[in-house]
Protein backbone atom coordinates (compact mmCIF):
# COMPACT_ATOMS: atom_id res chain seq x y z
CA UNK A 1 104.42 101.87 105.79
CA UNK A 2 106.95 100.78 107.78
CA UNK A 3 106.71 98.75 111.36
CA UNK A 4 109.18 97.84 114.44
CA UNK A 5 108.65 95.61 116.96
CA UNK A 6 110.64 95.35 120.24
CA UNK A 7 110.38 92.82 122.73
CA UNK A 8 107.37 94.88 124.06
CA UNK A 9 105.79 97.71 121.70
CA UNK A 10 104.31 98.37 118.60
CA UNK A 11 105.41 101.21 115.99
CA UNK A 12 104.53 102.05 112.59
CA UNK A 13 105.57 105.02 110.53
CA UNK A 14 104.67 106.78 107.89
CA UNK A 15 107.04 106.67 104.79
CA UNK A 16 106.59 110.63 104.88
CA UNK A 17 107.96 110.93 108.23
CA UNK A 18 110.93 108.53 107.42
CA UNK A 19 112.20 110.80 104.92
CA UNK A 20 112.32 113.23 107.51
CA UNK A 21 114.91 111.13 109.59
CA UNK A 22 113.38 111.63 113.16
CA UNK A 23 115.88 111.10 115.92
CA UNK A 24 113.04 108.52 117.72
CA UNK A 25 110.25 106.98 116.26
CA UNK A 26 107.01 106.41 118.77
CA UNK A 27 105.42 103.27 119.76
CA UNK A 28 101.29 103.06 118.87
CA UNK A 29 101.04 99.79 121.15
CA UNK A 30 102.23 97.85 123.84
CA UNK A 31 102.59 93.75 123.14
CA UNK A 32 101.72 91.39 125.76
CA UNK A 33 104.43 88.51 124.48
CA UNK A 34 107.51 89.23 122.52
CA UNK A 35 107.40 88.92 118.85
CA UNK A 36 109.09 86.12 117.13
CA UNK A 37 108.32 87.22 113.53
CA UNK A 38 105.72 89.63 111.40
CA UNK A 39 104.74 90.02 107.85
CA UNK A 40 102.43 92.67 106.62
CA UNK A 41 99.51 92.27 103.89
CA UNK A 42 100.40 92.86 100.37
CA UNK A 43 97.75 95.30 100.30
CA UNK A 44 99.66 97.56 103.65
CA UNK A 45 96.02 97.53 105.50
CA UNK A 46 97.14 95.39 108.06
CA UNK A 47 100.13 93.84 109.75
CA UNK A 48 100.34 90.66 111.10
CA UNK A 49 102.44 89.61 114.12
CA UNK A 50 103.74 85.71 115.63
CA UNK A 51 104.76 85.61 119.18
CA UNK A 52 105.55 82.06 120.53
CA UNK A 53 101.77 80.72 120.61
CA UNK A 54 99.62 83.23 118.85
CA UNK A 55 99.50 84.95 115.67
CA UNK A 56 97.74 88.24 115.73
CA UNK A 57 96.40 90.86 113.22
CA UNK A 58 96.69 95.15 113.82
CA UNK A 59 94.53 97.05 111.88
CA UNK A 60 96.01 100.15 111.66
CA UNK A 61 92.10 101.91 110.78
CA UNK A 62 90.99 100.58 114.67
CA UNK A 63 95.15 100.20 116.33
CA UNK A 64 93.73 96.82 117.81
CA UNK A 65 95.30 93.38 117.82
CA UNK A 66 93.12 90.52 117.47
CA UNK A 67 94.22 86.63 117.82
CA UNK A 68 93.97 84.75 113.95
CA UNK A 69 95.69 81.48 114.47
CA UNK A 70 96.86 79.64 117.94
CA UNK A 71 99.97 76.85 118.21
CA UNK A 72 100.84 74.56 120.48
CA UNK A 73 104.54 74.90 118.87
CA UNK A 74 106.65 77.43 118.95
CA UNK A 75 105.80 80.00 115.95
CA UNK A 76 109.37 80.96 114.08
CA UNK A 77 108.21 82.08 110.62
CA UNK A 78 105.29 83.87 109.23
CA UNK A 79 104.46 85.56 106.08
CA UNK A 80 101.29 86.86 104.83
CA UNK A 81 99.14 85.93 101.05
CA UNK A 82 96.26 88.51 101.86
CA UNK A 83 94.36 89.86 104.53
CA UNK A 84 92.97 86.79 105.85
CA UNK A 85 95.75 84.29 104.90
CA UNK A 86 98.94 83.51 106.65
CA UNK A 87 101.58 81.13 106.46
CA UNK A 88 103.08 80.07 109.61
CA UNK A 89 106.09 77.87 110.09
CA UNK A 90 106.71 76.12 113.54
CA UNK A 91 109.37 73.62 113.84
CA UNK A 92 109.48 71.18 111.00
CA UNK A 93 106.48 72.16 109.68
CA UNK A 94 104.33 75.01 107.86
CA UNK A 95 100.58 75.18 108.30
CA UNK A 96 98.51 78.16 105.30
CA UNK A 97 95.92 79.42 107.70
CA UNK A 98 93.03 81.69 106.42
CA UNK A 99 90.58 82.89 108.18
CA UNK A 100 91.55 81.08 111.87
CA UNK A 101 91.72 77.72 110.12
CA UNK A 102 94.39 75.28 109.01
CA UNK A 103 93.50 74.61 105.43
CA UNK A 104 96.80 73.24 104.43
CA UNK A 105 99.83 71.65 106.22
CA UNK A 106 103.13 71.22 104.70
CA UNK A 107 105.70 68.52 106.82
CA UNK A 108 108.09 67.58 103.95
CA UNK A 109 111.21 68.99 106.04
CA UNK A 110 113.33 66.69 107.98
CA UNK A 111 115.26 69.61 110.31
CA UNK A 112 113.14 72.93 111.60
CA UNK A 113 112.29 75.28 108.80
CA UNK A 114 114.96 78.68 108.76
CA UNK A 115 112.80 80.64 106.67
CA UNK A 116 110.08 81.26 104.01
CA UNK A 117 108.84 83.34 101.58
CA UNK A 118 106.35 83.68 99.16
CA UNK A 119 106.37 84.60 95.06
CA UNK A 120 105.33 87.50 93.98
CA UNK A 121 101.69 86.49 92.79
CA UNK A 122 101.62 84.23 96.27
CA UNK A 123 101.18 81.01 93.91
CA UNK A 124 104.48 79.66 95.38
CA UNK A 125 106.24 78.93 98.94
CA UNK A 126 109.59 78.22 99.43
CA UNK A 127 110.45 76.90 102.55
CA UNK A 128 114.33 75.88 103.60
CA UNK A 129 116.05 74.17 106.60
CA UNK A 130 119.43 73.03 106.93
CA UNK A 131 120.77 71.76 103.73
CA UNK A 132 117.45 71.60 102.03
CA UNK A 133 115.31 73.77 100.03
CA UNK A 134 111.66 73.16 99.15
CA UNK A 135 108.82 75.02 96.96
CA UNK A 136 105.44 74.43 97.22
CA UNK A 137 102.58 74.73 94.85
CA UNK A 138 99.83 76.36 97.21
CA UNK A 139 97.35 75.67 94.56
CA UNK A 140 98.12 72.35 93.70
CA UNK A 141 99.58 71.49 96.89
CA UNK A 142 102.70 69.86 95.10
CA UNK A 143 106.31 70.22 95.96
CA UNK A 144 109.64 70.49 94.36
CA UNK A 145 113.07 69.64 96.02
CA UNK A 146 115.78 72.02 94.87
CA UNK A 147 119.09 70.34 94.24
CA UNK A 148 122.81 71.67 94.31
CA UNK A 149 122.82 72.77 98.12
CA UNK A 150 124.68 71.11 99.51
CA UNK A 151 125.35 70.85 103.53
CA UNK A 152 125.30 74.07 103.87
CA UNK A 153 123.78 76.41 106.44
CA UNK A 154 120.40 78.23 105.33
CA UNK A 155 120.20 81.42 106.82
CA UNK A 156 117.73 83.34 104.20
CA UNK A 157 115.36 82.76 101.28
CA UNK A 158 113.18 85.34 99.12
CA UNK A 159 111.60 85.30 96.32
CA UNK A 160 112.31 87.91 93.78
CA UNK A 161 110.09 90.49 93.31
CA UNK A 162 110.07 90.80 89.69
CA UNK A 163 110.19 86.97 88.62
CA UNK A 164 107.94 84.36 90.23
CA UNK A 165 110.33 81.63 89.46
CA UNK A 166 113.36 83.03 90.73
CA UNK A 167 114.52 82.15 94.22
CA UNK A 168 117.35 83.23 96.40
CA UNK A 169 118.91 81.33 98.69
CA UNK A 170 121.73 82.28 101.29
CA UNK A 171 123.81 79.24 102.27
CA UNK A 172 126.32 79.84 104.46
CA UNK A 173 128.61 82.07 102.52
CA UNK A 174 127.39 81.26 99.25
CA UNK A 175 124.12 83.80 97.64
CA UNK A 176 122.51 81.20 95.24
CA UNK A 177 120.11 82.11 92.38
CA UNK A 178 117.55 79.31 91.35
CA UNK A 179 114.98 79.49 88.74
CA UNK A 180 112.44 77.06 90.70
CA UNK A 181 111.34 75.59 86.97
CA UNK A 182 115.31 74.31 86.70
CA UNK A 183 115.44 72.69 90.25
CA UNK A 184 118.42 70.54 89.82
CA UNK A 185 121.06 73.35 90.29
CA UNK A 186 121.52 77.02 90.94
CA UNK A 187 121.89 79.50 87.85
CA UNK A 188 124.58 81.21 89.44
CA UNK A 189 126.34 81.22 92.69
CA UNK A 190 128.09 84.27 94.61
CA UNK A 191 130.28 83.53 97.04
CA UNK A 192 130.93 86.61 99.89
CA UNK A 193 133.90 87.30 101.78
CA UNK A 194 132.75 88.08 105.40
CA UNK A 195 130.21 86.05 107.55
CA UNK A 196 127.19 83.65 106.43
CA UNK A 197 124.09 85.41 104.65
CA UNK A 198 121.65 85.75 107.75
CA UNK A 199 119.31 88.34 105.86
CA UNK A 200 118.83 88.94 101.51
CA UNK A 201 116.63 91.86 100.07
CA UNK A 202 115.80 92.82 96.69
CA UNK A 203 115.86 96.32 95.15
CA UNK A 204 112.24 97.22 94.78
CA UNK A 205 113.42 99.43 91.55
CA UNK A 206 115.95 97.46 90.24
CA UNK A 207 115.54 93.76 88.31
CA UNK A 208 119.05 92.88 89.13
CA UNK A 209 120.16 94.83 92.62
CA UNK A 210 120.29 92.42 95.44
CA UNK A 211 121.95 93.10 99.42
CA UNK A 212 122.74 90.71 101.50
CA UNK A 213 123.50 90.67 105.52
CA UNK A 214 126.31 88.33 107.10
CA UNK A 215 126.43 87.46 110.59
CA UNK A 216 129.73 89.90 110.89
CA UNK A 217 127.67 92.42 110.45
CA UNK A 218 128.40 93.53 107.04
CA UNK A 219 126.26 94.18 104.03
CA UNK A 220 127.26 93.59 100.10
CA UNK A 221 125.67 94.62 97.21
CA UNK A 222 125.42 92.49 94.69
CA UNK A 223 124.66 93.29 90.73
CA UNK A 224 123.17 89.40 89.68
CA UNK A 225 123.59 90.72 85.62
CA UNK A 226 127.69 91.26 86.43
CA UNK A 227 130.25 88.26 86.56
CA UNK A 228 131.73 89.16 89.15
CA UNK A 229 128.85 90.14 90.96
């Protein structure tokens, strides 16, 4: 599935009817507040959404919104571990909520978190604000500090789909690729000609097949197996 949000609606679209390129694409609900981030499920059933104060969940089964989580701070990040577990970042700190309740809070940032992500078995969170990087343990609750940044800008962090351990990070113009086992350096560093990483994605076929946004507006491709990537 496949969801937009604008400052005021709703839409989500069938994969089927993306192949089709369709010169609009309808909106299945207006939104009360503008949306500061969303995340779906890993399952697709539901989707969540963060505006400033509220975190909501749409079933798609009912097209309803309903309120999971409520912050007095400004909600900036979100991403989801199942149906009934988010992970919400507001200012310098992260808060795993599941099922309306804070059951763990994460504060080891000194600057406001820039993004998050989880692994792909949602055993690990990496978290990242200006110069730092930091994973977290959900399970155990532990953290590790990853070293070789830098003072660097972090615009983007994901964790690769096909590895649990492997984490990358945009800083400024620089795509690093950490192992989260090995935290005192990156494994390999690609630098990119045009703008600072704002946005990284990994091919969903592809072990190796990376793209990264800059804020110029450009988009490179990146093969992690090449030297010269």
């Amino acid at each position: 599935m496949f969801a937009v949000t604008t400052t005021d609606t709703l839409s989500i679209v069938d994969p089927t009817v993306i192949k089709k390129a369709p010169s609009s694409i309808p909106s299945c609900l207006d939104l009360i507040e503008p949306p500061t981030a969303s995340s779906w499920s890993p399952d697709n059933t539901c989707f969540f959404i963060a505006s400033a104060s509220t975190v909501h969940k749409y079933e798609l089964s009912t097209n309803t919104l309903k309120g999971v989580h409520f912050s007095k701070d400004t909600i900036q990040h979100l991403a989801s571990k199942d149906r009934s577990t988010v992970i919400v970042g507001s200012g310098k700190t992260i808060h795993v909520v599941e099922a309306g309740s804070i059951k763990q809070t994460f504060d080891s940032h000194k600057t406001p978190i820039t993004s998050l992500s989880l692994s792909n078995d949602n055993s690990l969170l990496s978290t990242t604000s200006f110069g730092a990087a930091h994973v977290y343990n959900i399970a155990l609750g532990s953290h590790t500090v990853l070293k070789g940044l830098g003072e660097e800008d972090i615009g983007a962090s994901i964790f690769h789909p096909h590895s649990r351990t492997r984490l990358l990070i945009g800083a400024g113009k620089q795509l690093l690729v950490y192992d989260t086992t090995r935290p005192s350096g990156p494994l390999k560093s690609i630098t990119l000609t045009e703008g600072n990483i704002i946005a990284v994605a990994c091919s969903p076929f592809s072990k190796t097949l990376v793209a990264a946004a800059t804020s110029t507006g450009a988009v490179g491709l990146i093969d992690l197996e090449k030297e010269k990537a």
